[in-house]
PDB file of N, CA and C in Angstrom:
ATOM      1  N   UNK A   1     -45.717  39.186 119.979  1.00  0.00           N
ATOM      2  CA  UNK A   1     -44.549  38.344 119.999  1.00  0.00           C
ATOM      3  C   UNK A   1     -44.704  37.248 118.943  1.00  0.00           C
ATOM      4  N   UNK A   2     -43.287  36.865 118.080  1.00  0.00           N
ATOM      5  CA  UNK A   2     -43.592  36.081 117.295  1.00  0.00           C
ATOM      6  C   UNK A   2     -43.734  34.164 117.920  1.00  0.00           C
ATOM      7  N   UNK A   3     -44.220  33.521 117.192  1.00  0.00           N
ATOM      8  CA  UNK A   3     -43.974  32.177 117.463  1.00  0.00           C
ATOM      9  C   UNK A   3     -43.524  31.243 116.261  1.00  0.00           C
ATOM     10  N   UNK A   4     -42.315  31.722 116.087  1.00  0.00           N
ATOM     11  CA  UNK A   4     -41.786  31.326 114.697  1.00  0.00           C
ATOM     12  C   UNK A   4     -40.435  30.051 115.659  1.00  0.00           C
ATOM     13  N   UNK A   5     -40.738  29.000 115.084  1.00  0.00           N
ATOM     14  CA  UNK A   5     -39.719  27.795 115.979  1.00  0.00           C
ATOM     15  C   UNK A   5     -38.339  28.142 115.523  1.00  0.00           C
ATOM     16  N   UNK A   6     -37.487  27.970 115.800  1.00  0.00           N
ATOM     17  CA  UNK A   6     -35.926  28.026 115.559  1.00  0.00           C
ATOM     18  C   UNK A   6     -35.610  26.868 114.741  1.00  0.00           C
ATOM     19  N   UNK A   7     -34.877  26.650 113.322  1.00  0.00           N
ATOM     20  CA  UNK A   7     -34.875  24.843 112.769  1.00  0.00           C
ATOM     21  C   UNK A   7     -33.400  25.158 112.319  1.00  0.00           C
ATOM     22  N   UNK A   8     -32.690  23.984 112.798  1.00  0.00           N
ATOM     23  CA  UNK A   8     -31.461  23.571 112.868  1.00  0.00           C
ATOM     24  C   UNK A   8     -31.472  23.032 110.758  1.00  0.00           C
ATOM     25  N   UNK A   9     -30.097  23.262 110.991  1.00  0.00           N
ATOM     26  CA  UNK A   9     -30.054  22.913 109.249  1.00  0.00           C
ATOM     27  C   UNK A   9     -30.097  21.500 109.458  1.00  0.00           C
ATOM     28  N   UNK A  10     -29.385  20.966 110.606  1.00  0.00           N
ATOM     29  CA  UNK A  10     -29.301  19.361 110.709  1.00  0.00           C
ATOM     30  C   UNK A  10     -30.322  18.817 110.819  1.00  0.00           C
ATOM     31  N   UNK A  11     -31.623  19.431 111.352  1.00  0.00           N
ATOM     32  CA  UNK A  11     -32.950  18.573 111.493  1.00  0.00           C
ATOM     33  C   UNK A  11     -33.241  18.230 110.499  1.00  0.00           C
ATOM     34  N   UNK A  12     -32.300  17.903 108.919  1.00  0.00           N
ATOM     35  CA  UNK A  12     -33.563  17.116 107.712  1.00  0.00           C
ATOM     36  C   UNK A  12     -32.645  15.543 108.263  1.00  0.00           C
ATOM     37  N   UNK A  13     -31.160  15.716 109.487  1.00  0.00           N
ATOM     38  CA  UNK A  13     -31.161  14.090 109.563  1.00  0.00           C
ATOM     39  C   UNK A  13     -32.021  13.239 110.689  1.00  0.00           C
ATOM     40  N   UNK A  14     -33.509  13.865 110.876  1.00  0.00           N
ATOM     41  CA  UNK A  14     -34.271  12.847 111.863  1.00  0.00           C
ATOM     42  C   UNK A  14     -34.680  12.001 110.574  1.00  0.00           C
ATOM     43  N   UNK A  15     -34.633  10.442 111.015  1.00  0.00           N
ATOM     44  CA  UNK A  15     -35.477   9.984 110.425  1.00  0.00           C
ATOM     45  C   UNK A  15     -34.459   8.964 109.864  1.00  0.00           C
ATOM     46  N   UNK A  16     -32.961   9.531 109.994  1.00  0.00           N
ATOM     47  CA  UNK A  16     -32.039   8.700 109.124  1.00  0.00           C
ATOM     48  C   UNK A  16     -31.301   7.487 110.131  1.00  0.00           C
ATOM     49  N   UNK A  17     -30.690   6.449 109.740  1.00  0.00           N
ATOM     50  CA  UNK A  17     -30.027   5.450 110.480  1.00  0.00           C
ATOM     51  C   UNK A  17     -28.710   6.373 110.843  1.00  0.00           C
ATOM     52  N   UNK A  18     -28.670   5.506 112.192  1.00  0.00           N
ATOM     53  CA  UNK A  18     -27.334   6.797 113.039  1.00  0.00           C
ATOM     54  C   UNK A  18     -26.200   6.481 112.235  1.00  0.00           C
ATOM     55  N   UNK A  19     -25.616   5.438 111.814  1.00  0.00           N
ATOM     56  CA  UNK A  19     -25.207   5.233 111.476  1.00  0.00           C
ATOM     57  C   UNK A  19     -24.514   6.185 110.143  1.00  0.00           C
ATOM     58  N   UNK A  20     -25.486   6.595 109.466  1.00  0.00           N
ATOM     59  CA  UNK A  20     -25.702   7.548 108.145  1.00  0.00           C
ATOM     60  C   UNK A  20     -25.596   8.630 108.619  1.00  0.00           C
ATOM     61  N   UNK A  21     -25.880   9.241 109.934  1.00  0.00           N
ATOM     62  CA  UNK A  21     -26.161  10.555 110.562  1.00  0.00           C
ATOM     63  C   UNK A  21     -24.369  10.864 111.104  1.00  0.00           C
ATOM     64  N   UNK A  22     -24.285   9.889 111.312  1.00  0.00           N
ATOM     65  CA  UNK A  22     -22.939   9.848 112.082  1.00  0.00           C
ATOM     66  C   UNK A  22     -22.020   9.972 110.763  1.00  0.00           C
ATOM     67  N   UNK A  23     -21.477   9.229 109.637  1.00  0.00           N
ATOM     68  CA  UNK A  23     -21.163   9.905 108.531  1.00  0.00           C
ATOM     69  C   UNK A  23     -21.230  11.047 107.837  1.00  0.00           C
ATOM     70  N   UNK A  24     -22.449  11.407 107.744  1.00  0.00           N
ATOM     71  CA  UNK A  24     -22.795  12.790 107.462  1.00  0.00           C
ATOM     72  C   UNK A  24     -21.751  14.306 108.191  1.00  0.00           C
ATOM     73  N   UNK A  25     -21.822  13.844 109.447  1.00  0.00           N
ATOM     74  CA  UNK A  25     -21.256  14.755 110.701  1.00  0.00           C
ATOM     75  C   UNK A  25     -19.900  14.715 110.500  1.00  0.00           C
ATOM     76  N   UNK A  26     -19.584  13.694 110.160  1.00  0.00           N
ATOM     77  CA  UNK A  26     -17.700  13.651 110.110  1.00  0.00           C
ATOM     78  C   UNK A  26     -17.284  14.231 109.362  1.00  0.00           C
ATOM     79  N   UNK A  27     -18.185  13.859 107.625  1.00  0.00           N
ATOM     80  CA  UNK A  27     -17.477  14.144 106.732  1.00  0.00           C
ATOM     81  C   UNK A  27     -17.787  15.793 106.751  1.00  0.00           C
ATOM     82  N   UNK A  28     -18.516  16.551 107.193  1.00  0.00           N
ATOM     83  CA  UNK A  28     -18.822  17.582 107.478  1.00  0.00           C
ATOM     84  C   UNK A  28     -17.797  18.673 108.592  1.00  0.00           C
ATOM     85  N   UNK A  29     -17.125  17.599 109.308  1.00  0.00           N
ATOM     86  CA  UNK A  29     -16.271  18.244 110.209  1.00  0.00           C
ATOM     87  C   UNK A  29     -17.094  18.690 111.661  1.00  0.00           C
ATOM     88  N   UNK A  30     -18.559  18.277 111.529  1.00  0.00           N
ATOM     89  CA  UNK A  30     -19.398  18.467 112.542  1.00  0.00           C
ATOM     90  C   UNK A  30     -19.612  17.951 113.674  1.00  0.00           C
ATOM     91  N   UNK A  31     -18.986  18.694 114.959  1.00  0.00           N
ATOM     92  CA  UNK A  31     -18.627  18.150 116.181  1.00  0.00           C
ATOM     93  C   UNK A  31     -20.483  17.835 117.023  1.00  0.00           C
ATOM     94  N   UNK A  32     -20.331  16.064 117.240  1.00  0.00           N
ATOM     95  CA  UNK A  32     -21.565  15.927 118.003  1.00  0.00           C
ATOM     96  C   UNK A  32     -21.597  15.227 118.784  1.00  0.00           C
ATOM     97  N   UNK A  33     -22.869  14.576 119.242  1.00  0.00           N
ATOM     98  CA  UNK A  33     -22.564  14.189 120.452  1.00  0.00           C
ATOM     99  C   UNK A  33     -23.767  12.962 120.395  1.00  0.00           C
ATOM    100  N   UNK A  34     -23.903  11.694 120.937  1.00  0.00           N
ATOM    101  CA  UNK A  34     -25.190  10.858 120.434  1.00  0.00           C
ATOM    102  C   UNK A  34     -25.521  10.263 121.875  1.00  0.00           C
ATOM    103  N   UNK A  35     -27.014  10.631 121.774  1.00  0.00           N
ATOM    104  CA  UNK A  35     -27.488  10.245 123.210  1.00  0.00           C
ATOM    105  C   UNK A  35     -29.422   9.425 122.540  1.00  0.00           C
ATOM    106  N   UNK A  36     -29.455   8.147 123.538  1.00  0.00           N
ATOM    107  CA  UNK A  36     -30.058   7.648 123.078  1.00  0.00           C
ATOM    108  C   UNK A  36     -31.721   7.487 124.192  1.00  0.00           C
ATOM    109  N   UNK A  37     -32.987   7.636 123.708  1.00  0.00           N
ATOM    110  CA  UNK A  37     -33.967   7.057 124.584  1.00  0.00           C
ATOM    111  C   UNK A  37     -34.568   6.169 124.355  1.00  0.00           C
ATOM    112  N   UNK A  38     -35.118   5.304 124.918  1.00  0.00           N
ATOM    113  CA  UNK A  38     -35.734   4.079 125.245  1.00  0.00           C
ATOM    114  C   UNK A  38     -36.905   3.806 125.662  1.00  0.00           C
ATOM    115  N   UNK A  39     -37.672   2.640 125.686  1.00  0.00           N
ATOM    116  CA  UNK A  39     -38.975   2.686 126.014  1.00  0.00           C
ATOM    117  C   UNK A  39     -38.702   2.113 127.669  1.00  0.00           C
ATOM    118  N   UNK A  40     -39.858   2.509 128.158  1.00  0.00           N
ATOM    119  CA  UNK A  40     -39.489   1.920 130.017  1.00  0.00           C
ATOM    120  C   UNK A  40     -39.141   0.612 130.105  1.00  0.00           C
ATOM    121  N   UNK A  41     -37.788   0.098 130.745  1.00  0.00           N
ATOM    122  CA  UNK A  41     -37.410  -0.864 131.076  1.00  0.00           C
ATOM    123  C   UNK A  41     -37.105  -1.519 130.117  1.00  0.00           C
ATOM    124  N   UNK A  42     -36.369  -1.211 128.910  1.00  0.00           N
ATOM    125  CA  UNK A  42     -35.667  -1.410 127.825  1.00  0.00           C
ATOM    126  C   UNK A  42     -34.231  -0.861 127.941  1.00  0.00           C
ATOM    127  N   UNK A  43     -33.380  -1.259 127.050  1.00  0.00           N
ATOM    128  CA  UNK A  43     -31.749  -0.463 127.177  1.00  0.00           C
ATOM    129  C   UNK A  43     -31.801  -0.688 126.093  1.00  0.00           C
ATOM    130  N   UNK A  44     -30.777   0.790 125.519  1.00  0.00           N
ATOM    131  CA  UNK A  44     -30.446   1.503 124.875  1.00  0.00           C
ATOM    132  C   UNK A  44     -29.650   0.869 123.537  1.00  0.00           C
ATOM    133  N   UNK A  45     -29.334   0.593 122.859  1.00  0.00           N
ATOM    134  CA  UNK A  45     -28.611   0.126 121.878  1.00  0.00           C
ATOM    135  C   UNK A  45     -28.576   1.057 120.308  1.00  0.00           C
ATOM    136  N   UNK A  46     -27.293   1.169 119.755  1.00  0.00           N
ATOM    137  CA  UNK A  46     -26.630   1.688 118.829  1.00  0.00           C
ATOM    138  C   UNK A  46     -27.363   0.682 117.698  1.00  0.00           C
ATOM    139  N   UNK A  47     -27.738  -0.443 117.876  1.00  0.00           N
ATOM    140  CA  UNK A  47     -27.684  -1.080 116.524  1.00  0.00           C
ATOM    141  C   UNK A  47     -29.147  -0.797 116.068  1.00  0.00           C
ATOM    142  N   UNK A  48     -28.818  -0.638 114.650  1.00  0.00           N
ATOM    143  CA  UNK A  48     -30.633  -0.261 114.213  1.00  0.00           C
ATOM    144  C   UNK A  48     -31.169   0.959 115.106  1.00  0.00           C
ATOM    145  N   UNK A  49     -30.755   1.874 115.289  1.00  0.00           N
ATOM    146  CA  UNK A  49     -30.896   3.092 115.947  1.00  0.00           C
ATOM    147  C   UNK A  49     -30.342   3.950 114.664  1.00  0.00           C
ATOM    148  N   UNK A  50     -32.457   4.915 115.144  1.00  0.00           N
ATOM    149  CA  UNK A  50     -32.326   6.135 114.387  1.00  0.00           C
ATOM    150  C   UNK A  50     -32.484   7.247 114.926  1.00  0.00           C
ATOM    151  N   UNK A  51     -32.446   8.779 114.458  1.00  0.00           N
ATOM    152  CA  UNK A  51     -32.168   9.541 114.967  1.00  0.00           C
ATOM    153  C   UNK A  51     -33.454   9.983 114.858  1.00  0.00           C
ATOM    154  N   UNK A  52     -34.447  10.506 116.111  1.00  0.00           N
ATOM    155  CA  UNK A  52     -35.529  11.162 116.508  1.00  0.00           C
ATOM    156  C   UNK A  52     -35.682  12.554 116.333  1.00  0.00           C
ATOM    157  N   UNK A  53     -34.184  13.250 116.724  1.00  0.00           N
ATOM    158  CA  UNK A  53     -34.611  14.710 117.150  1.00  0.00           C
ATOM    159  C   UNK A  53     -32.851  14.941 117.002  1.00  0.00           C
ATOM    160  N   UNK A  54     -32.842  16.168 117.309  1.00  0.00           N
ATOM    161  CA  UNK A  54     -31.254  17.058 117.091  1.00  0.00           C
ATOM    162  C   UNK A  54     -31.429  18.210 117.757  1.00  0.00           C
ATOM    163  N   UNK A  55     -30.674  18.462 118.849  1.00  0.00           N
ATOM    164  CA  UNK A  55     -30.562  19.529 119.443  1.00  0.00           C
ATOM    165  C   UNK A  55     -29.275  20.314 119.271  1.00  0.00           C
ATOM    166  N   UNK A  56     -29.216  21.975 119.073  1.00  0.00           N
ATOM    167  CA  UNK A  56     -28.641  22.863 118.718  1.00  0.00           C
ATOM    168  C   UNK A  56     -27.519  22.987 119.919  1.00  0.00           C
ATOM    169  N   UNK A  57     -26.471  23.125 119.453  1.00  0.00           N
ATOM    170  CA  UNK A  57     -25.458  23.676 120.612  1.00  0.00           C
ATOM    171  C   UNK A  57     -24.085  23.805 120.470  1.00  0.00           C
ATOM    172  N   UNK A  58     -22.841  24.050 120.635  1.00  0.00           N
ATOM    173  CA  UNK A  58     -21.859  23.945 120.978  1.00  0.00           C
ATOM    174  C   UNK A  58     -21.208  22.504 119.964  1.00  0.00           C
ATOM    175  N   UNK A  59     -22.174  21.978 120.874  1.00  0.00           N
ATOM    176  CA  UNK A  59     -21.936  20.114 120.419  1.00  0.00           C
ATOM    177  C   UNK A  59     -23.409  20.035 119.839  1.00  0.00           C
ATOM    178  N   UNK A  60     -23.407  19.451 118.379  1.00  0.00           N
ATOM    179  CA  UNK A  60     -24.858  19.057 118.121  1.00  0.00           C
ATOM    180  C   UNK A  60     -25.516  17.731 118.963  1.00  0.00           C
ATOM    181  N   UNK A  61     -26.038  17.722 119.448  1.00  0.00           N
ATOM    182  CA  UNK A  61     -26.924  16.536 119.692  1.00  0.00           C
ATOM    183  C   UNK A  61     -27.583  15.421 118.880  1.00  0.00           C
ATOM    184  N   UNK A  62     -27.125  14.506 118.678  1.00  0.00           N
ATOM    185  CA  UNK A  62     -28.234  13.506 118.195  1.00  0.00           C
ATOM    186  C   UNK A  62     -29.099  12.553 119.099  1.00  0.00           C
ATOM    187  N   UNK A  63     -30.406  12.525 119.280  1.00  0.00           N
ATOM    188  CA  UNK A  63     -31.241  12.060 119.660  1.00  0.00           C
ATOM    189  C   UNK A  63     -31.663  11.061 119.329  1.00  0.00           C
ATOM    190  N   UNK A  64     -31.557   9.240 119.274  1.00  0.00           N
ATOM    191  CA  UNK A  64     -31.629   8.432 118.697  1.00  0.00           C
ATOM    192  C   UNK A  64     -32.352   7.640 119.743  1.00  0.00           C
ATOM    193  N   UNK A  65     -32.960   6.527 118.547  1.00  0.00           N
ATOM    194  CA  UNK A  65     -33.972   5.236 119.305  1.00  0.00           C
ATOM    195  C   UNK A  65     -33.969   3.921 118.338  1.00  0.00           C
ATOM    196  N   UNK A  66     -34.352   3.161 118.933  1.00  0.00           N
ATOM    197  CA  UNK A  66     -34.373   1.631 118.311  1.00  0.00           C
ATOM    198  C   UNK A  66     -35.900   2.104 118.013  1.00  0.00           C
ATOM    199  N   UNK A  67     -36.440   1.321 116.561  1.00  0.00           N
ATOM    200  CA  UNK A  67     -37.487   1.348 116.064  1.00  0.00           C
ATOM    201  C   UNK A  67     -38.419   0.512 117.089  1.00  0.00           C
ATOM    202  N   UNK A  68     -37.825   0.009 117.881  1.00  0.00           N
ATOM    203  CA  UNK A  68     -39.040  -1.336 118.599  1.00  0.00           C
ATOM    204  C   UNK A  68     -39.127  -0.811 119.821  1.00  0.00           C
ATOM    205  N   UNK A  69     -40.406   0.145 120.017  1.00  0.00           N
ATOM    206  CA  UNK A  69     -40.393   0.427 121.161  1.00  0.00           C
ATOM    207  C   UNK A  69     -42.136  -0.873 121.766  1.00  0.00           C
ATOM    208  N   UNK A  70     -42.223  -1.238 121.531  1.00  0.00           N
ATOM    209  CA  UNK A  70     -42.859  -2.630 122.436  1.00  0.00           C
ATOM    210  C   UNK A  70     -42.962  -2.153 123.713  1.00  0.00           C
ATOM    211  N   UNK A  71     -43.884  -1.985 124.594  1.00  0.00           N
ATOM    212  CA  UNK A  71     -44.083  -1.835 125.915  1.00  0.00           C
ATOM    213  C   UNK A  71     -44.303  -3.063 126.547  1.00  0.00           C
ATOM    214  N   UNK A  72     -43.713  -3.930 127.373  1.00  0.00           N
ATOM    215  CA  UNK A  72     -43.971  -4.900 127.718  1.00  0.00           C
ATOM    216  C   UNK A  72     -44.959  -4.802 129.403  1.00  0.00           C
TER     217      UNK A  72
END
């Protein structure tokens, strides 16, 4: 059996400000969807949020985080 990973064409936007990711998608006509994680007992915020990961589907996924994950 092979173990060859599956890679989304969209995975070269990890790494980019959502912001930029989210442009990208429009002007593309690319229907998505933005969901964000956090460090424990932190909330979630759009601002200065980048995109981690991208999941394949229907609706693309964007996977986004604030650079400051600080564990308090």
């Amino acid at each position: 059996m092979s173990d060859q990973r599956r890679t989304s064409e969209w995975e070269i936007l990890i790494g980019y400000p959502l912001e930029e990711a989210e442009q990208i998608l429009k002007e593309e006509m690319v229907p998505f969807e933005v969901k964000f994680t956090v460090a424990p007992g932190e909330v979630s915020s759009s601002e200065d949020a980048y995109v981690v990961a991208v999941r394949d589907g229907e609706i693309l996924g964007l996977i986004c985080a604030s650079p400051d994950w600080n564990v308090k």
